[in-house]
N, C-alpha and C. Protein backbone atom coordinates (compact mmCIF):
# COMPACT_ATOMS: atom_id res chain seq x y z
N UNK A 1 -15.32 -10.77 2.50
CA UNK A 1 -16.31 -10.56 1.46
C UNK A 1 -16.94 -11.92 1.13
N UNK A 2 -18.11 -12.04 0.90
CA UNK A 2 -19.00 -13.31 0.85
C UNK A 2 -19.16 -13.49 -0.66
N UNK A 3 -18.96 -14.88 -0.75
CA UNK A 3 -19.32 -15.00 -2.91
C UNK A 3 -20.74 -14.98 -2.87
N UNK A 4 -21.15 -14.56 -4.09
CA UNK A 4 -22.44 -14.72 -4.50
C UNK A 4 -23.18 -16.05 -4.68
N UNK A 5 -24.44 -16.29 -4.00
CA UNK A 5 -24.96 -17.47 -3.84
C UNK A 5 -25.11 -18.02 -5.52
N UNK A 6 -24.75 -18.80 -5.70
CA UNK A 6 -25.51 -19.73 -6.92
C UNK A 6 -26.41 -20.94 -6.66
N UNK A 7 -27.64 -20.29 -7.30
CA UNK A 7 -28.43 -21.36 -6.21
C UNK A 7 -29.10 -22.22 -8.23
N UNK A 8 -29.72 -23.49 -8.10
CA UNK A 8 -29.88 -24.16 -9.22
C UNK A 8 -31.10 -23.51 -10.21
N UNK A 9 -32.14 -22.71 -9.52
CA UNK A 9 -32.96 -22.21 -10.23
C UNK A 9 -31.90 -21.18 -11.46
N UNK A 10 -30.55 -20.60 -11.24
CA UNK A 10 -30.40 -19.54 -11.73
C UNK A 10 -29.51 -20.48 -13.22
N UNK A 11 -28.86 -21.55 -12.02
CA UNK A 11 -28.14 -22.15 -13.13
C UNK A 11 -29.17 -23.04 -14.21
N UNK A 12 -30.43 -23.42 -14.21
CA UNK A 12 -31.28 -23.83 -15.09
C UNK A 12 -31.54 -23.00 -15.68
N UNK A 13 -31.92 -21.84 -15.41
CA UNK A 13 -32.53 -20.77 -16.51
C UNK A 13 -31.46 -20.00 -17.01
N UNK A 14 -30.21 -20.50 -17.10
CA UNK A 14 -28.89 -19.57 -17.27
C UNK A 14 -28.70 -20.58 -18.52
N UNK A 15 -28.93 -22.02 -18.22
CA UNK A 15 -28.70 -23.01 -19.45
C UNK A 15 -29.51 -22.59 -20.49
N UNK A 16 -30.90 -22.65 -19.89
CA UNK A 16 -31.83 -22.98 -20.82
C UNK A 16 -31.73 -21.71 -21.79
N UNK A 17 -31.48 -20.16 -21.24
CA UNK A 17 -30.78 -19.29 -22.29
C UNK A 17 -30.01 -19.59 -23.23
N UNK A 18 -28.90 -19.50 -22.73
CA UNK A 18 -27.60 -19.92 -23.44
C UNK A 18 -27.63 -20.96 -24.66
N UNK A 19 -28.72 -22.07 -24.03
CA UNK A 19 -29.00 -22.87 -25.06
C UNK A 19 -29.78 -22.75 -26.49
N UNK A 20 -30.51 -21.80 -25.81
CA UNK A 20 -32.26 -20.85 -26.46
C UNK A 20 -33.11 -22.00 -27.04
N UNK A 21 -33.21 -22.64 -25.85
CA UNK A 21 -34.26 -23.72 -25.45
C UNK A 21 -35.57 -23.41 -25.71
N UNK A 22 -36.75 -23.58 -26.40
CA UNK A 22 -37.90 -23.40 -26.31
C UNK A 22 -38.82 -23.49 -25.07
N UNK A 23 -39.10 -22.71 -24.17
CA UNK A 23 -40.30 -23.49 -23.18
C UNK A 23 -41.29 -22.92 -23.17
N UNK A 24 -42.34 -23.46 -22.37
CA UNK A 24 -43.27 -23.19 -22.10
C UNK A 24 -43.62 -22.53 -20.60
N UNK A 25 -43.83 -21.71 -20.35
CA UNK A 25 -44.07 -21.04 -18.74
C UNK A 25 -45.32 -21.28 -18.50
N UNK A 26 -45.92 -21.92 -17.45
CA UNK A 26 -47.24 -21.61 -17.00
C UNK A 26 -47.28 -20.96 -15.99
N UNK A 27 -48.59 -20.01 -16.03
CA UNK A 27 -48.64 -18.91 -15.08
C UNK A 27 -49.70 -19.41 -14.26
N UNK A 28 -49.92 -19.05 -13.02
CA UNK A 28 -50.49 -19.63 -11.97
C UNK A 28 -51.95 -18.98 -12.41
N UNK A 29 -52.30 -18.51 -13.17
CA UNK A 29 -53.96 -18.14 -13.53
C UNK A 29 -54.12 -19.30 -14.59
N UNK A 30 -53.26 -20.45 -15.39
CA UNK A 30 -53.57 -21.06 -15.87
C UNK A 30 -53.11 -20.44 -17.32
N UNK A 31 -52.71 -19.63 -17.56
CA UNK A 31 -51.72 -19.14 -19.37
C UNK A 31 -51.05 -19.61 -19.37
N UNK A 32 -50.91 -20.24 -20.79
CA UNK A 32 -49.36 -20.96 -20.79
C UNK A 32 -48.66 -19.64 -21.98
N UNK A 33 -46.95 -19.22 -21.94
CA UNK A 33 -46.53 -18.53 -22.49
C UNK A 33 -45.29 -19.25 -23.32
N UNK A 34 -45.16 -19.24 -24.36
CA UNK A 34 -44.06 -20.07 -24.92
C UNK A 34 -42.96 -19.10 -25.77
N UNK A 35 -41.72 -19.26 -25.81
CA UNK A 35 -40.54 -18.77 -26.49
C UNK A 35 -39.56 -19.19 -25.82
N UNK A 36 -38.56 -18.31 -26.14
CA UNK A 36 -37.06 -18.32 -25.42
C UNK A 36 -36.69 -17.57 -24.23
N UNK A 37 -35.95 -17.90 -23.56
CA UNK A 37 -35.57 -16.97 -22.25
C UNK A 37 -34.76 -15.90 -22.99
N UNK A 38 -34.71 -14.94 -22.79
CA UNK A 38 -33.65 -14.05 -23.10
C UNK A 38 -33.00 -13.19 -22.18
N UNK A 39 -33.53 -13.60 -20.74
CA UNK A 39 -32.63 -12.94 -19.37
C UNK A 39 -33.60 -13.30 -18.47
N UNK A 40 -33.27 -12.82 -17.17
CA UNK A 40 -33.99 -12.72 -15.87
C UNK A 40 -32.62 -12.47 -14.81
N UNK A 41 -33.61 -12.03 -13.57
CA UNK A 41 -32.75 -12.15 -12.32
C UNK A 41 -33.96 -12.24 -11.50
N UNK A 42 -33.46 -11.72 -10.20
CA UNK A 42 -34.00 -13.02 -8.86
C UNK A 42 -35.73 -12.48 -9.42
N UNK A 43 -35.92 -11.58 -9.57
CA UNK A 43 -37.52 -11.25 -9.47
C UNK A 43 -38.28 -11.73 -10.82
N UNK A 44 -37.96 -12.38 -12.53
CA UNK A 44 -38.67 -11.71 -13.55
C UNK A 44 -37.97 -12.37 -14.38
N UNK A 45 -38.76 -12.94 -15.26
CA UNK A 45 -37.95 -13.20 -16.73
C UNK A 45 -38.68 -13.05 -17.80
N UNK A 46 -37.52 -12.57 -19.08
CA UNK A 46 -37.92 -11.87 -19.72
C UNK A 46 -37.77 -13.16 -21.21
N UNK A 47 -39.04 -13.20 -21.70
CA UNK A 47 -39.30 -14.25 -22.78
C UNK A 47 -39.62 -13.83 -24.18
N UNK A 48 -39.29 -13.76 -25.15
CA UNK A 48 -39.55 -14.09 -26.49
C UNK A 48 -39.85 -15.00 -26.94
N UNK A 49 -41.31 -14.49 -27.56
CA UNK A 49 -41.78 -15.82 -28.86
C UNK A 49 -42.08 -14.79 -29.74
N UNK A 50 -43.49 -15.35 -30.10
CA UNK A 50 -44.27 -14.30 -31.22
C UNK A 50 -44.25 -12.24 -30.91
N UNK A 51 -44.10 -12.93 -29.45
CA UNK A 51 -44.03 -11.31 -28.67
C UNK A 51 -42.84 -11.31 -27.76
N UNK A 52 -42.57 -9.94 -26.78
CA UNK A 52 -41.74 -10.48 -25.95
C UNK A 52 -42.82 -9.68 -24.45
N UNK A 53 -42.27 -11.04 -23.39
CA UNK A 53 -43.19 -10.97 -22.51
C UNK A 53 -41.98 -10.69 -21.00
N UNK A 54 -42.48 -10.09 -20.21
CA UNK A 54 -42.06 -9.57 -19.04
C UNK A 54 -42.64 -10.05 -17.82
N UNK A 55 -42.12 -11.35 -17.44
CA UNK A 55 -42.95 -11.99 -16.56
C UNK A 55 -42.53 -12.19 -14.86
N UNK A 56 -43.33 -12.05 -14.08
CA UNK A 56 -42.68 -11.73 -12.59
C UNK A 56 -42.92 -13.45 -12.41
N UNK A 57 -41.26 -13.53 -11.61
CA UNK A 57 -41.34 -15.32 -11.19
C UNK A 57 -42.46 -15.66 -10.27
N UNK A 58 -42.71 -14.37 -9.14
CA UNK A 58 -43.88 -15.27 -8.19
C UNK A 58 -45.19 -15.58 -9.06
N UNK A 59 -45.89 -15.49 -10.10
CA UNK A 59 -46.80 -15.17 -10.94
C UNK A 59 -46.34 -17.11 -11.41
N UNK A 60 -44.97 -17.59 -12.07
CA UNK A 60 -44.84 -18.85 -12.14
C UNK A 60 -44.89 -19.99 -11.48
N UNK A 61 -45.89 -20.76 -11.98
CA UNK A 61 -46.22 -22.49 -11.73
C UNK A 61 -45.12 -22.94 -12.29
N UNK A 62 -44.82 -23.04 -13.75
CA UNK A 62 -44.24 -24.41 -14.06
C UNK A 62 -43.13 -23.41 -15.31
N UNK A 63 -41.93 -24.42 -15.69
CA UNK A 63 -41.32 -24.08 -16.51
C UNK A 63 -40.84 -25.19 -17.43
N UNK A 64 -41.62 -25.56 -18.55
CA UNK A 64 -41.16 -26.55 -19.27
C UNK A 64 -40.47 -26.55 -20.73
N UNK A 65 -39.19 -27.32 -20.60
CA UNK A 65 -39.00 -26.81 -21.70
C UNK A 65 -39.26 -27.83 -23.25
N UNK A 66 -38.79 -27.54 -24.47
CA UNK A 66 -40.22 -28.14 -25.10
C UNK A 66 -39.04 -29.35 -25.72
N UNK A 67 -38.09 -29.28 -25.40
CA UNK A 67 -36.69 -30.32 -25.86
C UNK A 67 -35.94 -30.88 -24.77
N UNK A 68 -35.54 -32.10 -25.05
CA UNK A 68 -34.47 -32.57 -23.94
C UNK A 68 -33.75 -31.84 -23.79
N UNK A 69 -33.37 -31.53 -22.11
CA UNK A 69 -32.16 -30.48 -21.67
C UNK A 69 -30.95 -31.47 -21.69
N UNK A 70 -29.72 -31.02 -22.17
CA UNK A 70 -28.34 -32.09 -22.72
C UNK A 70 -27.68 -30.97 -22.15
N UNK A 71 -26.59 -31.72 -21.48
CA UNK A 71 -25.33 -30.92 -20.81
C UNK A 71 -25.60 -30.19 -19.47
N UNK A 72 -26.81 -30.38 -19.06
CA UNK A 72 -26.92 -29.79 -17.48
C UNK A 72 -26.68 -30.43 -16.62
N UNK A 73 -25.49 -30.03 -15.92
CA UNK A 73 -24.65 -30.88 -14.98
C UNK A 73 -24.89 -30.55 -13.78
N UNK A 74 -25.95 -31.52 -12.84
CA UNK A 74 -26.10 -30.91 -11.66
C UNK A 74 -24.98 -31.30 -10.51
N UNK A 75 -23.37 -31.76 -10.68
CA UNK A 75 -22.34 -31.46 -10.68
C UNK A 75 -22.06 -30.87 -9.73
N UNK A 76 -22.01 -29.47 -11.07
CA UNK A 76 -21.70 -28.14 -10.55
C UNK A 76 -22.59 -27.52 -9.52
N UNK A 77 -23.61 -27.96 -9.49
CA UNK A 77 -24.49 -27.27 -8.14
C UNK A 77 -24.67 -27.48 -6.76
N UNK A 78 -24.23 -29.01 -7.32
CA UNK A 78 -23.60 -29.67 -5.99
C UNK A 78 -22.73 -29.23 -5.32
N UNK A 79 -21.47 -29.21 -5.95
CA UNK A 79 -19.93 -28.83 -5.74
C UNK A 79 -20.34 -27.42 -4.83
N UNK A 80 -20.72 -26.32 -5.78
CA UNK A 80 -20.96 -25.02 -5.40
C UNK A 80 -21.62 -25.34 -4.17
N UNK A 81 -23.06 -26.02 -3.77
CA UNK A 81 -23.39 -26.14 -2.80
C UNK A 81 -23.43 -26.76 -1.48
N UNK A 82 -22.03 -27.84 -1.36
CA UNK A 82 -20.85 -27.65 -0.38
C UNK A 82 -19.75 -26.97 -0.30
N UNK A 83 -19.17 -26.17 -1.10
CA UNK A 83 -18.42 -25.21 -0.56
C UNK A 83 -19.33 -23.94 0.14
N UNK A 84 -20.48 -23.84 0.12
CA UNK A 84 -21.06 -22.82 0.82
C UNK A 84 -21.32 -23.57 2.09
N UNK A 85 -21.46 -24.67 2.14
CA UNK A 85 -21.85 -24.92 3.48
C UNK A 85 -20.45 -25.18 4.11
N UNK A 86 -19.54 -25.40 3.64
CA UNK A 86 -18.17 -26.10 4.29
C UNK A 86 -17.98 -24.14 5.01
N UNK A 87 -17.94 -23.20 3.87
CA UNK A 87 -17.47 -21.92 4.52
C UNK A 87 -18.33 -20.61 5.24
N UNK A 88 -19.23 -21.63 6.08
CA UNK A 88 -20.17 -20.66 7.17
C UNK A 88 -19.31 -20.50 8.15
């Protein structure tokens, strides 16, 4: 049985939840959308501000968030991403 990939896009937007980081999303037509993450998976994330917005990732340019990110340890993504290559 194969582990589930953890790849760094999931673990950034897994922080920036958890944290309920303010950002800003820009959408590739040029909108910028601002609130909190409040979920996603591989296709879509789902944002709260004034509204809550349902946004498909291919549709995203940029993801900024509006505070220093503290405690994101790219570490762990490392680590995770030699044990996937050590067990092909």
């Amino acid at each position: 049985m194969s582990r589930p990939t953890f790849n760094l896009q999931d673990q950034f937007l897994n922080h920036l939840r958890k944290e309920r980081t303010p950002v800003t999303v820009h959408i590739l037509n040029g909108t910028k959308i601002t609130g909190i993450i409040r979920g996603f998976d591989n296709f879509s994330i789902l944002l709260k501000g004034e509204n809550q917005h349902f946004i498909y990732k291919h549709s995203v340019a940029l993801i900024v968030p509006r505070k220093a990110i503290r405690d994101f340890d790219m570490k762990e993504h490392e680590e995770r991403k030699m044990e996937e290559v050590v067990n092909v």
